[in-house]
PDB file of N, CA and C in Angstrom:
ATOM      1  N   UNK A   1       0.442   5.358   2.102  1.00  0.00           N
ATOM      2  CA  UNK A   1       1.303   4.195   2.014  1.00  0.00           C
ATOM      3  C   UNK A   1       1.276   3.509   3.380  1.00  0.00           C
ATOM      4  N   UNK A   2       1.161   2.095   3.327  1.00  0.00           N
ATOM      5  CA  UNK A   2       1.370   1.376   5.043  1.00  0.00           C
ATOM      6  C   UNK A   2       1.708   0.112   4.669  1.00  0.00           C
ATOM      7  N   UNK A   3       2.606  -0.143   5.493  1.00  0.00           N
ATOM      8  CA  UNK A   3       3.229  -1.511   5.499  1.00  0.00           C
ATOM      9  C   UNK A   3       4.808  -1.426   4.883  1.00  0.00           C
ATOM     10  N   UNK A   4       5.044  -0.023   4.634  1.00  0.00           N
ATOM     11  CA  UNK A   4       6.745   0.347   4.030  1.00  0.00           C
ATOM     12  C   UNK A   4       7.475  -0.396   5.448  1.00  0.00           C
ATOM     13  N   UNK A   5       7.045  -0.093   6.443  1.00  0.00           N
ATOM     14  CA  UNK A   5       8.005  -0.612   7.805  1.00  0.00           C
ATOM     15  C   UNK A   5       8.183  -2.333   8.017  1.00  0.00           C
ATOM     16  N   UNK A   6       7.405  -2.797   7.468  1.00  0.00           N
ATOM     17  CA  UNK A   6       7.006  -4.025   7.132  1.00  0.00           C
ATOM     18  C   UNK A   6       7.709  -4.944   5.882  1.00  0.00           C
ATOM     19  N   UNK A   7       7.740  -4.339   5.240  1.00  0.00           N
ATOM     20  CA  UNK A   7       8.148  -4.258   3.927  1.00  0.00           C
ATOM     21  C   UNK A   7      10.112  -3.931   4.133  1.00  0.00           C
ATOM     22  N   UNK A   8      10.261  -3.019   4.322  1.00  0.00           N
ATOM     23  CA  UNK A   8      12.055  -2.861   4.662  1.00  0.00           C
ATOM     24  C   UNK A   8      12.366  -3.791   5.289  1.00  0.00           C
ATOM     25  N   UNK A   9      12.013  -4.395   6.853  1.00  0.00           N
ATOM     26  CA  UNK A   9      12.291  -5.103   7.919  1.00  0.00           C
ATOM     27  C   UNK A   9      12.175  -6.381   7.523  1.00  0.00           C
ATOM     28  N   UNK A  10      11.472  -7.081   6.186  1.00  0.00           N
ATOM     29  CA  UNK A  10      11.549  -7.958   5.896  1.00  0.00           C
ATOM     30  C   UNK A  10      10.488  -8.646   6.530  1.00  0.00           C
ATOM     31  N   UNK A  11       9.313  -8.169   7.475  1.00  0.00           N
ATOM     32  CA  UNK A  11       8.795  -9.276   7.979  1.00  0.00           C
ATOM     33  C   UNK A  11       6.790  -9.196   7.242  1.00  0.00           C
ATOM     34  N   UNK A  12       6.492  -9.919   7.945  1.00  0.00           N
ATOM     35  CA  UNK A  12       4.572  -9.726   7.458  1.00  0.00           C
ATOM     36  C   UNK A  12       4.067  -8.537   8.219  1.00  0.00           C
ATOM     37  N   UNK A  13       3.111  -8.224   7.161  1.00  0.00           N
ATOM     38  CA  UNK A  13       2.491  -6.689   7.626  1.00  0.00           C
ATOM     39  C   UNK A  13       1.094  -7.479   9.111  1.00  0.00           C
ATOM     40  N   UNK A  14       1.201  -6.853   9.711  1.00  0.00           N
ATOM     41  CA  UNK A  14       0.391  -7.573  11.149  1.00  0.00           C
ATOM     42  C   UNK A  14      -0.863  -6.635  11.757  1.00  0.00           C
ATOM     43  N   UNK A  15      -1.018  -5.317  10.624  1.00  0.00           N
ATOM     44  CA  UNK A  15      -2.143  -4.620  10.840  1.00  0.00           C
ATOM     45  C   UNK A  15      -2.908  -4.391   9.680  1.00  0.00           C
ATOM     46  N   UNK A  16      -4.473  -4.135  10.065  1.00  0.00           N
ATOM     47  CA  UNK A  16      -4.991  -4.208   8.619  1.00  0.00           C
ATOM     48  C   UNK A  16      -5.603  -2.813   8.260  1.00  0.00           C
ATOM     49  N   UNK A  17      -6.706  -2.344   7.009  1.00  0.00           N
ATOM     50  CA  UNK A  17      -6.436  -0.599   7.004  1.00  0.00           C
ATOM     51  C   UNK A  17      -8.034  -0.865   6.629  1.00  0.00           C
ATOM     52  N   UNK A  18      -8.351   0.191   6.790  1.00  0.00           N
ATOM     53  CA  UNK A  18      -9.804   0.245   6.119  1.00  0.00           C
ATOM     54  C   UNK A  18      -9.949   1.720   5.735  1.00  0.00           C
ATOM     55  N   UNK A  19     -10.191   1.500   4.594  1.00  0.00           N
ATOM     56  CA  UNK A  19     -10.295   3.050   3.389  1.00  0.00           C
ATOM     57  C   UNK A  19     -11.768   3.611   4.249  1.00  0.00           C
ATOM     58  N   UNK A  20     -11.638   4.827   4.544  1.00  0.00           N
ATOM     59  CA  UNK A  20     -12.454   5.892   4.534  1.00  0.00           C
ATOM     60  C   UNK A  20     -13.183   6.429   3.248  1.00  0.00           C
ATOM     61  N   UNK A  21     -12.834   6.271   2.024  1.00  0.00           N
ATOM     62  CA  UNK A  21     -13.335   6.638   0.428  1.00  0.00           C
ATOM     63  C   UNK A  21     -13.439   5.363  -0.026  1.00  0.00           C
ATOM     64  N   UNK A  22     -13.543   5.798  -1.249  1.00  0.00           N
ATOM     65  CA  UNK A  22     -12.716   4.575  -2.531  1.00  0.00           C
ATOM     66  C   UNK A  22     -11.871   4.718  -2.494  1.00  0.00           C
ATOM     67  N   UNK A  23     -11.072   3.552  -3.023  1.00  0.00           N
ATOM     68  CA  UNK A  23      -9.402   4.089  -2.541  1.00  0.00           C
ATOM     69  C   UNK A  23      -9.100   2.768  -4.115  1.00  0.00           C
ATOM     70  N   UNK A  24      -7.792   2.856  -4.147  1.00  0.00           N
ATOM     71  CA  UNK A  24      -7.389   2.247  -5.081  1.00  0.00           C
ATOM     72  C   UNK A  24      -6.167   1.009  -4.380  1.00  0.00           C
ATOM     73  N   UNK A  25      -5.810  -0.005  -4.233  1.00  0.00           N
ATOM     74  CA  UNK A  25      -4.701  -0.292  -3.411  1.00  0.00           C
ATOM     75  C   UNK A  25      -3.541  -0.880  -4.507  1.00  0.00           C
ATOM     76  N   UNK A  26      -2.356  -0.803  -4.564  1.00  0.00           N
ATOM     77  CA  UNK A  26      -1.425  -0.984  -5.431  1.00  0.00           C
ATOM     78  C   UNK A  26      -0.440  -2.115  -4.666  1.00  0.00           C
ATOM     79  N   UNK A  27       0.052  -2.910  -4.621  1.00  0.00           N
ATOM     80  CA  UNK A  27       0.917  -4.582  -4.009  1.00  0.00           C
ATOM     81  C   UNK A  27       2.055  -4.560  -4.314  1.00  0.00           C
ATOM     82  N   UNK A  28       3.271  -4.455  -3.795  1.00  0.00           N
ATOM     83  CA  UNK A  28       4.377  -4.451  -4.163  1.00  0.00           C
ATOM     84  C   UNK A  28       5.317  -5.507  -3.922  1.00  0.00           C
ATOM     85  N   UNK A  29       5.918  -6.717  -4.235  1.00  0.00           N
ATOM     86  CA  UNK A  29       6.138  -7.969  -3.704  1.00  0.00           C
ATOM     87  C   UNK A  29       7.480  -7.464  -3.761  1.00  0.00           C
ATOM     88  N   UNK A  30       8.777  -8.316  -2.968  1.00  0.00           N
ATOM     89  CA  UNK A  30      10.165  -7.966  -2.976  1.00  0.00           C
ATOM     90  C   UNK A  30      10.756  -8.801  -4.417  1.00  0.00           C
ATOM     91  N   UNK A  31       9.780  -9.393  -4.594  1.00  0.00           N
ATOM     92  CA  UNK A  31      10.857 -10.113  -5.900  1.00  0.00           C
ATOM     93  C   UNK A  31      10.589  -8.906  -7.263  1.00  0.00           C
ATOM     94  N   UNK A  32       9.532  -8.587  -6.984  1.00  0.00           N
ATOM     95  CA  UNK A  32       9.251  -7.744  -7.815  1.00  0.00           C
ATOM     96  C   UNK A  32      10.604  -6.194  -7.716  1.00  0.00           C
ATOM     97  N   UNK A  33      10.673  -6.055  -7.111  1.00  0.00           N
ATOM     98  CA  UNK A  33      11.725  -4.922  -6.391  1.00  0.00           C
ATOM     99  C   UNK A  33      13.180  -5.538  -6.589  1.00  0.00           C
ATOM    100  N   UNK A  34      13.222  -6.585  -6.417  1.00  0.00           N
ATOM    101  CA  UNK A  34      14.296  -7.267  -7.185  1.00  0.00           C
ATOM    102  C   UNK A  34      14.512  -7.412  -8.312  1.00  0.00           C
ATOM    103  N   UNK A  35      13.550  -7.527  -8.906  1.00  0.00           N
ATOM    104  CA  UNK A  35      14.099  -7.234 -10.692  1.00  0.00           C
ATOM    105  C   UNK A  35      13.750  -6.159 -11.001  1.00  0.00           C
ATOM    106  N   UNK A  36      13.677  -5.433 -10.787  1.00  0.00           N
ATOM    107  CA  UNK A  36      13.424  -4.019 -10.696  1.00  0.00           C
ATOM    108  C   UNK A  36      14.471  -2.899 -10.395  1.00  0.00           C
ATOM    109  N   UNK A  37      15.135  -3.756  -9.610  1.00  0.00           N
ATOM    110  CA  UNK A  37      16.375  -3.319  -9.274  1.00  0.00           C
ATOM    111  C   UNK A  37      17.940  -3.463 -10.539  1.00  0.00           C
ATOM    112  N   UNK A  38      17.448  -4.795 -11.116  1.00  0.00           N
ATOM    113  CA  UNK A  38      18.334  -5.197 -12.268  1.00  0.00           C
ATOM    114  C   UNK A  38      17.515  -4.037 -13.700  1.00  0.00           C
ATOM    115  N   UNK A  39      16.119  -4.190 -13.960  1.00  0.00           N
ATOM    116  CA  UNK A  39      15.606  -3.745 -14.972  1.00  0.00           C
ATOM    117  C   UNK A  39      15.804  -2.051 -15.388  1.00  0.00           C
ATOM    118  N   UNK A  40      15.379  -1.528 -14.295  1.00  0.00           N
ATOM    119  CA  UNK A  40      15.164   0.086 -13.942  1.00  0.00           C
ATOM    120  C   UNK A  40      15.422   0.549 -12.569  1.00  0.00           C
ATOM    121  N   UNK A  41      17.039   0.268 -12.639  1.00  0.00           N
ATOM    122  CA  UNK A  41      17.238   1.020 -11.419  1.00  0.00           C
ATOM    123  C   UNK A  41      17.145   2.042 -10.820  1.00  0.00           C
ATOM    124  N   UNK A  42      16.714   3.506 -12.025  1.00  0.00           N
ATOM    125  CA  UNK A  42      16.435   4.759 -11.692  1.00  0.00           C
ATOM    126  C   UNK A  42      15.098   4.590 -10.677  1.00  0.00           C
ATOM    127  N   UNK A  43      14.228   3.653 -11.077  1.00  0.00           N
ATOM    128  CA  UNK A  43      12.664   3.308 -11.081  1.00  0.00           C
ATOM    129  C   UNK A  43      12.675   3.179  -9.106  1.00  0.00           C
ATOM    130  N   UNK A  44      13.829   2.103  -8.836  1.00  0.00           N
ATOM    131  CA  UNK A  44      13.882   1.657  -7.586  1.00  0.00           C
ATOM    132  C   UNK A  44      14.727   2.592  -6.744  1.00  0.00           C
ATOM    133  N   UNK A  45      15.689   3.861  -7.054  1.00  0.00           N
ATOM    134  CA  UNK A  45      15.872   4.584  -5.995  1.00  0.00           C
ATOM    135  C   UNK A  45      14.714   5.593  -5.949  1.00  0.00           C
ATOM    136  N   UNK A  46      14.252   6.297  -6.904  1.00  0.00           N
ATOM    137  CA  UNK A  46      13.230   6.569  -6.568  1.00  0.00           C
ATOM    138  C   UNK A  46      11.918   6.050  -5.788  1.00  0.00           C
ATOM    139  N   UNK A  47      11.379   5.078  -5.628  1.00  0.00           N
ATOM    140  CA  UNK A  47      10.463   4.249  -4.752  1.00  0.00           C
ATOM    141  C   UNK A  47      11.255   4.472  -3.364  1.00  0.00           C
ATOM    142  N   UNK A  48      12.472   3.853  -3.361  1.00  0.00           N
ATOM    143  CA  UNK A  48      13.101   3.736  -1.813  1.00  0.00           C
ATOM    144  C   UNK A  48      13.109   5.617  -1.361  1.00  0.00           C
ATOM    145  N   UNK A  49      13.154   6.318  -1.806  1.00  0.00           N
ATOM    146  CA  UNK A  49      12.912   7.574  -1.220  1.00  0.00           C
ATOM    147  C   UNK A  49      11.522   8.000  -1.211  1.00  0.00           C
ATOM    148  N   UNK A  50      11.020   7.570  -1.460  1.00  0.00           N
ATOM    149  CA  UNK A  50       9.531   7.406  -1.432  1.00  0.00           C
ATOM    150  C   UNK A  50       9.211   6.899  -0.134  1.00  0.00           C
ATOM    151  N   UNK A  51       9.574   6.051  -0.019  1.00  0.00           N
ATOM    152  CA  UNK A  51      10.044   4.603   0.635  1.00  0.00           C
ATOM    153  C   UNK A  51      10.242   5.466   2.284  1.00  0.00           C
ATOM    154  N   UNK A  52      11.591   6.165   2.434  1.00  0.00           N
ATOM    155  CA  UNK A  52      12.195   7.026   3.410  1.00  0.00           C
ATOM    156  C   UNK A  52      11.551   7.775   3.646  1.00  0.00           C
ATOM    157  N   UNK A  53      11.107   8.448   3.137  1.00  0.00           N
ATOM    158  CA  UNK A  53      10.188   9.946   3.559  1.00  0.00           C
ATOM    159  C   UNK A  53       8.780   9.141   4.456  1.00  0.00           C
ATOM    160  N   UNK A  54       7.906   8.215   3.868  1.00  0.00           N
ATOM    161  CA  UNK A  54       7.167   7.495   4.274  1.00  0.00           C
ATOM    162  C   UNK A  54       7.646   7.174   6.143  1.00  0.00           C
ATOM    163  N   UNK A  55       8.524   6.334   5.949  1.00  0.00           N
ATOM    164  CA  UNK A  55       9.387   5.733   7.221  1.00  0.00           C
ATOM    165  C   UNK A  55       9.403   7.153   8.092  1.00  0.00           C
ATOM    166  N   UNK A  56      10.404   8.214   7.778  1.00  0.00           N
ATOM    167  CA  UNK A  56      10.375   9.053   8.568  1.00  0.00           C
ATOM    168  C   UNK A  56       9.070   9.757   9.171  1.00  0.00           C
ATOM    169  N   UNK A  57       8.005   9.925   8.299  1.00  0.00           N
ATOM    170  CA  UNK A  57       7.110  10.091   8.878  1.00  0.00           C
ATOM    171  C   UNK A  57       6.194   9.460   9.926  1.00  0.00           C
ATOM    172  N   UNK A  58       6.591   8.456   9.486  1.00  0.00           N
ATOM    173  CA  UNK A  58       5.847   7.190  10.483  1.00  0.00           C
ATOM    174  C   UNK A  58       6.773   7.322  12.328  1.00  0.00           C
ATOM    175  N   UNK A  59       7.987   7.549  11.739  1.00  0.00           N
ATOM    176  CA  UNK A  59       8.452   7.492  13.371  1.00  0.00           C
ATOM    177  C   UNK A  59       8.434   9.031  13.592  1.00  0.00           C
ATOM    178  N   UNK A  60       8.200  10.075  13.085  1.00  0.00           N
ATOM    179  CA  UNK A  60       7.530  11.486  13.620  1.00  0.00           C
ATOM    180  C   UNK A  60       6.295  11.335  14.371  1.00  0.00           C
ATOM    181  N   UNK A  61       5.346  10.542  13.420  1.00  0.00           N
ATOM    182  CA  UNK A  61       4.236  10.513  14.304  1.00  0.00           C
ATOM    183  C   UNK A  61       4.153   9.088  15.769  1.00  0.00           C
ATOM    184  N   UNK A  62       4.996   7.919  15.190  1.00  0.00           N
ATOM    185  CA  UNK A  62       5.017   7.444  16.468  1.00  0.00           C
ATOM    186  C   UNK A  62       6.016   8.196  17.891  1.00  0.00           C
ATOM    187  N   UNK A  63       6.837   8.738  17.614  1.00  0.00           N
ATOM    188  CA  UNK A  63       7.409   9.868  18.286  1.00  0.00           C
ATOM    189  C   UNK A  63       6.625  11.015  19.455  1.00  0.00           C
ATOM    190  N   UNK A  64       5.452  11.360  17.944  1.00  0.00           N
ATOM    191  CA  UNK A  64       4.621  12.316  18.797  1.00  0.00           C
ATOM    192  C   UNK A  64       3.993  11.434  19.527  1.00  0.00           C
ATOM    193  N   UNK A  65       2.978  10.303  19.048  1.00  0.00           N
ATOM    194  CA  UNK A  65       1.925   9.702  19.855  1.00  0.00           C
ATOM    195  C   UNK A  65       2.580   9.612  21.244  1.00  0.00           C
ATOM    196  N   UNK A  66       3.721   9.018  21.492  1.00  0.00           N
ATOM    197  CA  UNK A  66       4.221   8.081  22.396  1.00  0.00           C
ATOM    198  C   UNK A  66       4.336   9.418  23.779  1.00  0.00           C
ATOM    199  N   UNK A  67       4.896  10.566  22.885  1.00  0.00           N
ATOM    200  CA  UNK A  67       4.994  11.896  24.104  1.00  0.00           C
ATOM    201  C   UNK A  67       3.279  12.010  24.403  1.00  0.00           C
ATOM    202  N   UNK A  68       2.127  12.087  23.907  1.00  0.00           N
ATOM    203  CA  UNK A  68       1.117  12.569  24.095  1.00  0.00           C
ATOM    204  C   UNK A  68       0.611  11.246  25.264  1.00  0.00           C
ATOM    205  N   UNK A  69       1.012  10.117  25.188  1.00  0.00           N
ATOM    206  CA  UNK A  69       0.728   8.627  25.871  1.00  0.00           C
ATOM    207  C   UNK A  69       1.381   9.046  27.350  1.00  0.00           C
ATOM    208  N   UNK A  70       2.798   9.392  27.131  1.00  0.00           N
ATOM    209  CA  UNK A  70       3.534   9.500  28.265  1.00  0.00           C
ATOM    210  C   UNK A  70       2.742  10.533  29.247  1.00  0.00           C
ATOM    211  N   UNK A  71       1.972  11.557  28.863  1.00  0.00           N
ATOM    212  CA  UNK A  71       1.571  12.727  29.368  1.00  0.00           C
ATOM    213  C   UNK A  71       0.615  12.412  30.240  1.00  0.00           C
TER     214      UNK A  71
END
């Protein structure tokens, strides 16, 4: 997953990815998440913890990088 930090914060994703395999890529727009939110709300807390776990990982590893930078 990339661009969840992007995506919460509300702003444009400003880095780009390049698949190592085939990869499949899936687009998630906020309006879409907005009715989504009215349609199947079970649908959308599940994603947002999806969502969290993602995030937390992301600042674990910017966390680590930043100690290995400092060193």
């Amino acid at each position: 997953m990339f661009g969840d930090l992007n995506f919460t914060l509300q702003q444009r994703r400003q880095f780009g990815a390049i698949a190592e395999r085939d990869s499949c890529v899936f687009t998630l727009a906020r309006d879409v998440v907005k009715r989504l939110e009215v349609e199947e709300p079970r649908l959308v807390v599940g994603l947002l913890k999806v969502m969290g776990r993602s995030l937390g990982m992301t600042l674990v590893n910017m966390h680590s990088f930043s100690e290995q930078v400092d060193v």
